[in-house]
PDB file of N, CA and C in Angstrom:
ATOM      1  N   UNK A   1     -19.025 -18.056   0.469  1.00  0.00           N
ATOM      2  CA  UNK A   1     -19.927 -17.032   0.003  1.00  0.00           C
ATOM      3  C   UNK A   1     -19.144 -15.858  -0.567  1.00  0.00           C
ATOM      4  N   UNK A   2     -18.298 -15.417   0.267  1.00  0.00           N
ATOM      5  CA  UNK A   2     -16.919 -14.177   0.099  1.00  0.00           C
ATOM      6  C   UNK A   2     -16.903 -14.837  -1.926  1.00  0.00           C
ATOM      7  N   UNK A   3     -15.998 -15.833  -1.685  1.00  0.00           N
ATOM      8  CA  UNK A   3     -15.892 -16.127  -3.183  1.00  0.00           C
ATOM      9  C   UNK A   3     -16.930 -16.240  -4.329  1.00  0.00           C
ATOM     10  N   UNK A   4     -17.691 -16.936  -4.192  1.00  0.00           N
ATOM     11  CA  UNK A   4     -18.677 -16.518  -5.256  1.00  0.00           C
ATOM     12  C   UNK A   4     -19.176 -14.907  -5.470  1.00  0.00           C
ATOM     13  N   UNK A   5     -19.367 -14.084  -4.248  1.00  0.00           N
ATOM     14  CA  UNK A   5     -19.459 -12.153  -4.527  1.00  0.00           C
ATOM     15  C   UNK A   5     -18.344 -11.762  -5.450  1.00  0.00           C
ATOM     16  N   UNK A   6     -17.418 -12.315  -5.236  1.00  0.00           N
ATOM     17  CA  UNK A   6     -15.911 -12.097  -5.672  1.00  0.00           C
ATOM     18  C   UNK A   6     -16.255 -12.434  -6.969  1.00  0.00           C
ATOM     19  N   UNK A   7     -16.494 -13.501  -7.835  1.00  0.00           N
ATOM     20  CA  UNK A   7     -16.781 -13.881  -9.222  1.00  0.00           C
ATOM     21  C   UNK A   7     -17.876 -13.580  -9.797  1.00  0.00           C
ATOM     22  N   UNK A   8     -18.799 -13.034  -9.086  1.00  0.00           N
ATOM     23  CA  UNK A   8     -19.778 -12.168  -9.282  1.00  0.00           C
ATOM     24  C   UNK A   8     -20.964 -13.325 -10.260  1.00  0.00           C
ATOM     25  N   UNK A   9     -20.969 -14.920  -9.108  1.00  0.00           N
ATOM     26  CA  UNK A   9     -21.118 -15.793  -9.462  1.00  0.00           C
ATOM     27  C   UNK A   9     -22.721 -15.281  -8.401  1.00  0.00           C
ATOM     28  N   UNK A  10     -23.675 -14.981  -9.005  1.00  0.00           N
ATOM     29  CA  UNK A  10     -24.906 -14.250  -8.524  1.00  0.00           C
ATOM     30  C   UNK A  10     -26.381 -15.490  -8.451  1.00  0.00           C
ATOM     31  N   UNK A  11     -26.231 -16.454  -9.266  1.00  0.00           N
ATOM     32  CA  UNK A  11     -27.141 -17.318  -9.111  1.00  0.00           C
ATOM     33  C   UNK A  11     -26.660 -18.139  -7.893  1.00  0.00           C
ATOM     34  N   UNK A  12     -25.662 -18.841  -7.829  1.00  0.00           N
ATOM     35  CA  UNK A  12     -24.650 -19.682  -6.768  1.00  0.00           C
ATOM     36  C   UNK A  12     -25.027 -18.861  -5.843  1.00  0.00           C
ATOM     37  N   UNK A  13     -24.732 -17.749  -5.494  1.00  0.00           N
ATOM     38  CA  UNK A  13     -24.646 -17.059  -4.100  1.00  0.00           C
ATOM     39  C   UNK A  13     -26.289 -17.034  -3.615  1.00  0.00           C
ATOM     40  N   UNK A  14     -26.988 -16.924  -4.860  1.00  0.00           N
ATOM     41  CA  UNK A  14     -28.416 -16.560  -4.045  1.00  0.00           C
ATOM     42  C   UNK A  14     -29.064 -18.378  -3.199  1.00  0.00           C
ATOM     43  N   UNK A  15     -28.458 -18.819  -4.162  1.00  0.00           N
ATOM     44  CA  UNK A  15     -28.858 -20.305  -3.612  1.00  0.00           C
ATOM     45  C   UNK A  15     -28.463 -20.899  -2.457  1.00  0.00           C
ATOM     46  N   UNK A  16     -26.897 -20.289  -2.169  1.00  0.00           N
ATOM     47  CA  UNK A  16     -26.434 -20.373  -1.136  1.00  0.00           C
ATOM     48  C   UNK A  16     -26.943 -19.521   0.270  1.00  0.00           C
ATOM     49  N   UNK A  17     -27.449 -18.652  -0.313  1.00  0.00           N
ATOM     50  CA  UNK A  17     -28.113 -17.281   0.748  1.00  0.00           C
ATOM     51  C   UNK A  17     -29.050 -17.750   2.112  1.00  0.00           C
ATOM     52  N   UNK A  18     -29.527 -18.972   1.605  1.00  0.00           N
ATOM     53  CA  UNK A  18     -30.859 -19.235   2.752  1.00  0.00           C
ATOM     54  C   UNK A  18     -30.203 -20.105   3.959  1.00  0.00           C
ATOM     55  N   UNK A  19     -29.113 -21.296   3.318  1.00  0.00           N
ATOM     56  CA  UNK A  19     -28.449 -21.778   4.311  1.00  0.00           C
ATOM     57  C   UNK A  19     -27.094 -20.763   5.233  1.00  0.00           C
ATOM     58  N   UNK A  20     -27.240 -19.760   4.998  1.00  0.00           N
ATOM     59  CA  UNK A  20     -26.245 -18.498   5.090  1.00  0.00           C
ATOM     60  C   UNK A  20     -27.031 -18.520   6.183  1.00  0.00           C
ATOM     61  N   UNK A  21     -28.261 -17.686   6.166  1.00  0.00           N
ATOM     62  CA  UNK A  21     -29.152 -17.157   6.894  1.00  0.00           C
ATOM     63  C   UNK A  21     -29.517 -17.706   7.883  1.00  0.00           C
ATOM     64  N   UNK A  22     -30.032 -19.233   8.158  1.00  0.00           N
ATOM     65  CA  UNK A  22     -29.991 -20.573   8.712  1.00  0.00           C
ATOM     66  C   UNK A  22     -29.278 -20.774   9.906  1.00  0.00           C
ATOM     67  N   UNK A  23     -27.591 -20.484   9.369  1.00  0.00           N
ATOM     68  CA  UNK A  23     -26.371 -20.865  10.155  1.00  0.00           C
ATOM     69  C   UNK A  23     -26.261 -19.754  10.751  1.00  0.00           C
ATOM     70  N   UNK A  24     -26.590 -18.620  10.543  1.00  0.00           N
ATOM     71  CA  UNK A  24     -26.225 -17.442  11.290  1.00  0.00           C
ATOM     72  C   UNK A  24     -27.470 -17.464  12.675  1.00  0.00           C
ATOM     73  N   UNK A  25     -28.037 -17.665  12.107  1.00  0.00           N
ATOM     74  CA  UNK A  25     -29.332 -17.423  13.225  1.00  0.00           C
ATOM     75  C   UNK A  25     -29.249 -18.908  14.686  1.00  0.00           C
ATOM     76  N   UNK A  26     -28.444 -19.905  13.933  1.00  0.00           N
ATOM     77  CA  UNK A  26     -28.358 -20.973  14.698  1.00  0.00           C
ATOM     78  C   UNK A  26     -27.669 -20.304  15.843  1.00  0.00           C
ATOM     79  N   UNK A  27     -26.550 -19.942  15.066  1.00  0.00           N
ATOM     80  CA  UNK A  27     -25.031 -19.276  16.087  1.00  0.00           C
ATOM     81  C   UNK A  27     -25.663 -18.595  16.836  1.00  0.00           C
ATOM     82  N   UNK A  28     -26.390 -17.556  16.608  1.00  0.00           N
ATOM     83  CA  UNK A  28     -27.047 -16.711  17.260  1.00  0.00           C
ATOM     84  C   UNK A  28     -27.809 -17.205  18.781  1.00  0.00           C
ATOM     85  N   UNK A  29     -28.739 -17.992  18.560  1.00  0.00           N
ATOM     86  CA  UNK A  29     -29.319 -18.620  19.079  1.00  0.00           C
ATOM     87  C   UNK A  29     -28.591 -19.642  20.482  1.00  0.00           C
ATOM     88  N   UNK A  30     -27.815 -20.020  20.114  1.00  0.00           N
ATOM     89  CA  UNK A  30     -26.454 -20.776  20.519  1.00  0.00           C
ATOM     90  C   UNK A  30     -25.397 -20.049  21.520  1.00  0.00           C
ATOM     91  N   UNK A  31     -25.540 -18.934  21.293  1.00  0.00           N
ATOM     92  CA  UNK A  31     -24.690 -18.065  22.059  1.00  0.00           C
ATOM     93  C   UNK A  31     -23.438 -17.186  21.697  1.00  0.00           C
ATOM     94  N   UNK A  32     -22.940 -17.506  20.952  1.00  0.00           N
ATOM     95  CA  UNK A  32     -21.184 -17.229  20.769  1.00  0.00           C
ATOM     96  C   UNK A  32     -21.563 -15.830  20.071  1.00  0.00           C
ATOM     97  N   UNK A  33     -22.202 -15.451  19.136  1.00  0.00           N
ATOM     98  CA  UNK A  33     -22.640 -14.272  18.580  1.00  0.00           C
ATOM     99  C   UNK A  33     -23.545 -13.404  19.122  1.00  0.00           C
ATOM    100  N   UNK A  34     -24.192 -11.670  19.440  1.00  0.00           N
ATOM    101  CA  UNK A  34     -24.988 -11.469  19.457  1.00  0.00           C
ATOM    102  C   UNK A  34     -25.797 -11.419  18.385  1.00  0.00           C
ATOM    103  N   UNK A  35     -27.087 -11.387  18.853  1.00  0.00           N
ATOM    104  CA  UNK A  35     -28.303 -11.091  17.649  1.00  0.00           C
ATOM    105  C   UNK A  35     -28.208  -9.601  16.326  1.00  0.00           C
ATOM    106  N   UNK A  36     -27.840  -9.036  17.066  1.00  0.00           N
ATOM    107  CA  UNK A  36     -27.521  -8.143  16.219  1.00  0.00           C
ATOM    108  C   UNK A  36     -26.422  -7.786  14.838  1.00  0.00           C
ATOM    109  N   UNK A  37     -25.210  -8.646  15.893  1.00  0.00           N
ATOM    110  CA  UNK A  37     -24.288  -8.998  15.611  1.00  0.00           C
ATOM    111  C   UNK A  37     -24.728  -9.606  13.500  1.00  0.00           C
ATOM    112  N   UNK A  38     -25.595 -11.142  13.981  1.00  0.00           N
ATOM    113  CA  UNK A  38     -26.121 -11.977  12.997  1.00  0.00           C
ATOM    114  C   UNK A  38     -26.453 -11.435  12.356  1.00  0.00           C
ATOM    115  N   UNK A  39     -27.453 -10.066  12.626  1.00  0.00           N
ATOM    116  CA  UNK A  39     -28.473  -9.581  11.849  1.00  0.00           C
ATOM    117  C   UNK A  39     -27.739  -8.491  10.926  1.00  0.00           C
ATOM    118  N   UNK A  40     -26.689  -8.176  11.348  1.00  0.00           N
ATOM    119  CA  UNK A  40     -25.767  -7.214  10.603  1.00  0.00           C
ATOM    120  C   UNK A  40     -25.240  -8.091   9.308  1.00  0.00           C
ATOM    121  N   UNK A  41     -24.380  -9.560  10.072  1.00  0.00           N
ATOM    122  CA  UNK A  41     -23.999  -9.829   8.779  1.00  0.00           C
ATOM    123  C   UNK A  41     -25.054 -10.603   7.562  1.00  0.00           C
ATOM    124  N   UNK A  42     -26.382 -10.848   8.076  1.00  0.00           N
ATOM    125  CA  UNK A  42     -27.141 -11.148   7.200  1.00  0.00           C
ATOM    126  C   UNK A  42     -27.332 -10.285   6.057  1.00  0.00           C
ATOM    127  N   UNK A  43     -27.747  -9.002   6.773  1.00  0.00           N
ATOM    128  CA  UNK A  43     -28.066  -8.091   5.457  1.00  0.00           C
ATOM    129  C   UNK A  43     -26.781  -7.468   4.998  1.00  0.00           C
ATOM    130  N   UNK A  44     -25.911  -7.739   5.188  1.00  0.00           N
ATOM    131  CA  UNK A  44     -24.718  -7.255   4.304  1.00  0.00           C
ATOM    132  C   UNK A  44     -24.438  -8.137   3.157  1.00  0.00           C
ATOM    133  N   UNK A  45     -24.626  -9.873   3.442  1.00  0.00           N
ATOM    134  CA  UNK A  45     -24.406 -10.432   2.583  1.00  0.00           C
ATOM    135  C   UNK A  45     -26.100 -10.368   1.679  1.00  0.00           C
ATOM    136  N   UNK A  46     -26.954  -9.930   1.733  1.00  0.00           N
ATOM    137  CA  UNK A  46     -28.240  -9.776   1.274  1.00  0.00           C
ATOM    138  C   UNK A  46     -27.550  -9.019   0.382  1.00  0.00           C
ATOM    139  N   UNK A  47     -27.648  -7.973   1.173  1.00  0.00           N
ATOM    140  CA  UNK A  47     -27.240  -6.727   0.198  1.00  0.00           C
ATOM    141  C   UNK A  47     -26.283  -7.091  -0.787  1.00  0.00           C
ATOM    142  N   UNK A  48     -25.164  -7.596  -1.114  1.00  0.00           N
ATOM    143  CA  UNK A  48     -24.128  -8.171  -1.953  1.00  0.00           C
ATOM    144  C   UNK A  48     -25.606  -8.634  -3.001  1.00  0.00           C
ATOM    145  N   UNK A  49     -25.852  -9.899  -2.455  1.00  0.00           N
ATOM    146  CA  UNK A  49     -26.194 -10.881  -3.483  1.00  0.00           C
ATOM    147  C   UNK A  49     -27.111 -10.191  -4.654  1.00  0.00           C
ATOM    148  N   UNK A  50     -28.178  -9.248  -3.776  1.00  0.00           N
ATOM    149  CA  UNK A  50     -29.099  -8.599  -4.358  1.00  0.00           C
ATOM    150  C   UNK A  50     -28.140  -7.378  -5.763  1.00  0.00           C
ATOM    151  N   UNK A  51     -26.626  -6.691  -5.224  1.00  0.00           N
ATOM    152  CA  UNK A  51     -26.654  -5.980  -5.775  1.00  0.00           C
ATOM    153  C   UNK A  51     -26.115  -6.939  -7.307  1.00  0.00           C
ATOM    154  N   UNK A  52     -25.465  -7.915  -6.963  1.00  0.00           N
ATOM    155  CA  UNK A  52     -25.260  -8.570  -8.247  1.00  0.00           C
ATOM    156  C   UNK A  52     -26.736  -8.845  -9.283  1.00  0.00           C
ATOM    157  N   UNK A  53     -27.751  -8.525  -8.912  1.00  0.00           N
ATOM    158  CA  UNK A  53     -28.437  -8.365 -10.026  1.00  0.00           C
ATOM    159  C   UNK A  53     -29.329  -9.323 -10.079  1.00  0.00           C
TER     160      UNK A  53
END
């Protein structure tokens, strides 16, 4: 994901965004992460994808 923000490859990343979201919430769920934790890096990478336009 890092790489496509990086190439400012904005369709790729949004497509990629939902299974992003998916895997984070699994982890979450799962234990090893807190919830908050997830929920931080969700909307950071939101925020990226969105600002590419």
């Amino acid at each position: 994901m890092d790489k496509l923000l990086e190439e400012e490859d904005g369709e790729s990343a949004r497509e990629l965004l939902p299974e992003l979201m998916r895997t984070a919430d699994r982890t979450a769920s799962k234990g090893p992460l807190h919830q908050n934790k997830v929920d931080r890096i969700k909307s950071k990478y939101a925020r990226r994808v969105n600002d590419l336009g």
